[in-house]
C-alpha atoms as a PDB file:
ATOM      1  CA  UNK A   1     104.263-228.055-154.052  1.00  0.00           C
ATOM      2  CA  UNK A   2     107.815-226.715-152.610  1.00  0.00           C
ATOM      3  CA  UNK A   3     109.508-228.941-150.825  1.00  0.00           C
ATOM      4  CA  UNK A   4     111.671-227.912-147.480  1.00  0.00           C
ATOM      5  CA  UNK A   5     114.667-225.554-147.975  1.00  0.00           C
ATOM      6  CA  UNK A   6     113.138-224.219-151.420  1.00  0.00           C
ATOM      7  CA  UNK A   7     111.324-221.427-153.026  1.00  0.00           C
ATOM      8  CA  UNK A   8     108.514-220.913-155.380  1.00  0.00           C
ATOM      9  CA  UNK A   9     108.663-218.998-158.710  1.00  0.00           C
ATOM     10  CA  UNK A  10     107.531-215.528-158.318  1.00  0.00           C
ATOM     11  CA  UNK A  11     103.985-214.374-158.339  1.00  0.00           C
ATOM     12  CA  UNK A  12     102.514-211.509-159.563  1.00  0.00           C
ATOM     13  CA  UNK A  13      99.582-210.590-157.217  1.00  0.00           C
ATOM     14  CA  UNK A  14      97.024-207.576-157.709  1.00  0.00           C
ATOM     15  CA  UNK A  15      95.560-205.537-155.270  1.00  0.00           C
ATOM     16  CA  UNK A  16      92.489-204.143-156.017  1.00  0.00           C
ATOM     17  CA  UNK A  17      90.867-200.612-154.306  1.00  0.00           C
ATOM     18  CA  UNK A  18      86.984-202.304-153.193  1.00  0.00           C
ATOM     19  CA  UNK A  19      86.387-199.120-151.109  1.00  0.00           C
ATOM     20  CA  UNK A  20      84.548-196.485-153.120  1.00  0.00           C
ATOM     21  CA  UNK A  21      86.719-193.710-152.769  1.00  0.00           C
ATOM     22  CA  UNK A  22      90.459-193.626-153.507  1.00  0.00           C
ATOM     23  CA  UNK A  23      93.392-194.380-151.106  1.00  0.00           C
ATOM     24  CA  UNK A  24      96.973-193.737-151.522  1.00  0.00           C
ATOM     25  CA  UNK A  25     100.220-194.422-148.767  1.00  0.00           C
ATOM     26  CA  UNK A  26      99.123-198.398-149.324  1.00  0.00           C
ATOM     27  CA  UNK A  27     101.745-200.442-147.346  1.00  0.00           C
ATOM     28  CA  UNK A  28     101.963-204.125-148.139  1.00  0.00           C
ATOM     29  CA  UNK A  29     102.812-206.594-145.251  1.00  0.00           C
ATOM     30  CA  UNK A  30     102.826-210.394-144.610  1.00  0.00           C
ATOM     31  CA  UNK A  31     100.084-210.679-142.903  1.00  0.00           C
ATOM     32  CA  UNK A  32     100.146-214.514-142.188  1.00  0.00           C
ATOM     33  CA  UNK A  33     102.423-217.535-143.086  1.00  0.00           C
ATOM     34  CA  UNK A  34     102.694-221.087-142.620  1.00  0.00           C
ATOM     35  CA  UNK A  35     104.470-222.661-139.839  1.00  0.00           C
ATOM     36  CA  UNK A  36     108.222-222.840-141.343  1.00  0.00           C
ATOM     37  CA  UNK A  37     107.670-220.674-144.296  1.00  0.00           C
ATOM     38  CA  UNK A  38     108.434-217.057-144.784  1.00  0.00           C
ATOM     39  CA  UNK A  39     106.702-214.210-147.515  1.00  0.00           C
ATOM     40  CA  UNK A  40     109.027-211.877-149.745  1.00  0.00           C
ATOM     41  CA  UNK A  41     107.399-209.317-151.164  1.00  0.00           C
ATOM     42  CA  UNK A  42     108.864-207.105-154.162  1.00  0.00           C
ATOM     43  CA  UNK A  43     107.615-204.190-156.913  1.00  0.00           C
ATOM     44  CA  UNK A  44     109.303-206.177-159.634  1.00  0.00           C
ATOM     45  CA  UNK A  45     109.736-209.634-160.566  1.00  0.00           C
ATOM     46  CA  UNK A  46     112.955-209.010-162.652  1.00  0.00           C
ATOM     47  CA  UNK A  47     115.015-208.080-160.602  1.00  0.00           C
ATOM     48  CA  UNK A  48     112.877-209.872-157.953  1.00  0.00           C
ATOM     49  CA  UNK A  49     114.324-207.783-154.770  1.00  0.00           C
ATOM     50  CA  UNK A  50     112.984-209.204-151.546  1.00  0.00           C
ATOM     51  CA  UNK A  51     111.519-207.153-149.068  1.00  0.00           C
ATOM     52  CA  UNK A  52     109.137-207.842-146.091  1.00  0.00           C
ATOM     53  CA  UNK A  53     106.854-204.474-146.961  1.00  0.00           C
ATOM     54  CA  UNK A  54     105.995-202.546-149.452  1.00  0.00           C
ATOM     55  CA  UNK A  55     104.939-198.661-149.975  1.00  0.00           C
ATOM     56  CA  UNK A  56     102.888-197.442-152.266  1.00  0.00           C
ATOM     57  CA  UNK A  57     102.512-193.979-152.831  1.00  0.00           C
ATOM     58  CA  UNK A  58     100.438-193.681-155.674  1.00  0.00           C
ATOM     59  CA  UNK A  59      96.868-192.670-155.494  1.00  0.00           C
ATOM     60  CA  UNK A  60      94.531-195.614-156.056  1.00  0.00           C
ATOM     61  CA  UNK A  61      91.181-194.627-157.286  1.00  0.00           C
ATOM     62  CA  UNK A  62      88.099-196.542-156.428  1.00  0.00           C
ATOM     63  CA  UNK A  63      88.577-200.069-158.662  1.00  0.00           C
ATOM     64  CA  UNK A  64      91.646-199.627-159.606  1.00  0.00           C
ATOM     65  CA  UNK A  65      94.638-201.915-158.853  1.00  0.00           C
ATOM     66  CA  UNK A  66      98.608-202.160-158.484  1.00  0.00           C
ATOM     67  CA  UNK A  67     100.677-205.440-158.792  1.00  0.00           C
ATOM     68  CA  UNK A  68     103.108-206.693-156.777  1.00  0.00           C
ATOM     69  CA  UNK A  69     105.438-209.763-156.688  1.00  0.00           C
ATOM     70  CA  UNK A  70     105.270-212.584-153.972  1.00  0.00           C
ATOM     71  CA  UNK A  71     107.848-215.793-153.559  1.00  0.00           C
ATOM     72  CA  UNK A  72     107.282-218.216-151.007  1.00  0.00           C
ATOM     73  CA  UNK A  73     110.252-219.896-148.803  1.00  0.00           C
ATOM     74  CA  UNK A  74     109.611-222.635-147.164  1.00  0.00           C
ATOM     75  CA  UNK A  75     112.038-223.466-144.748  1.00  0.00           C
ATOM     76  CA  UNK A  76     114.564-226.409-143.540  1.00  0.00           C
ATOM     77  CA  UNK A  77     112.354-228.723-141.183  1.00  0.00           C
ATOM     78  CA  UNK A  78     109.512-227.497-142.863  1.00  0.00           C
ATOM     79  CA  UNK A  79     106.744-230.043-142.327  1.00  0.00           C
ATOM     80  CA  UNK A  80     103.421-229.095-143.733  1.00  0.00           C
ATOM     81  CA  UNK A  81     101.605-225.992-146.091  1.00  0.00           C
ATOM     82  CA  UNK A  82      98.860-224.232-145.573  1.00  0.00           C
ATOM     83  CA  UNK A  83      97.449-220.903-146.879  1.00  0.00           C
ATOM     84  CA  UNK A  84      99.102-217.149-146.084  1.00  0.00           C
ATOM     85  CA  UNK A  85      98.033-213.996-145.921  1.00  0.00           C
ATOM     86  CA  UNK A  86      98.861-210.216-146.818  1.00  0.00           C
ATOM     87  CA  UNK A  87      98.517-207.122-145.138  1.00  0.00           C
ATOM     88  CA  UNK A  88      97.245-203.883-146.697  1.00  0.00           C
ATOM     89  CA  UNK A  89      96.802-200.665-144.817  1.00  0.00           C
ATOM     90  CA  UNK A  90      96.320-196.820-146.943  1.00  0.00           C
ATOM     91  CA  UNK A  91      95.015-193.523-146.287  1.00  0.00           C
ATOM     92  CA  UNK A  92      91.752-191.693-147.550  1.00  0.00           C
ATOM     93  CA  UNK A  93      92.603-189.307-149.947  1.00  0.00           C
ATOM     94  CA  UNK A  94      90.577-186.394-148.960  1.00  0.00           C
END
């Protein structure tokens, strides 16, 4: 649980390729959030350096994955949870 005005610990979070050819270009949004909460979204968890998108550039071949980091804020006046969700968009590698 996280409480109003707080944040969770940092979450590592992997993305997997489930399309059977590769991608690369992979950009990592918030998709959805809770009412009063926000999504930060990093490459690291130490340093842990918020950002609302990532970029991959990398070349993901079918199956294979890439980690990211995810914190949770839920904000002042915050009244309930719920369940978010990310974004992911990438280009065929030809």
């Amino acid at each position: 649980n996280i409480l109003a005005g707080n944040s969770s610990l940092n979450v590592a979070v992997k993305v997997k390729n489930g399309y059977n050819f590769s991608v690369n270009n992979i950009v990592i949004t918030e998709g959805t959030a809770p009412d009063g909460a926000t999504l930060d979204l990093s490459y690291s968890n130490a340093p842990f350096a918020a950002q609302t998108s990532l970029t991959f550039t990398d070349t993901l071949a079918p199956d294979d994955t890439i980690t990211l980091y995810v914190r949770l804020n839920a904000l002042r006046g915050a009244t309930t949870g719920g369940i978010f969700k990310l974004s992911a968009k990438a280009s065929v590698v030809s």
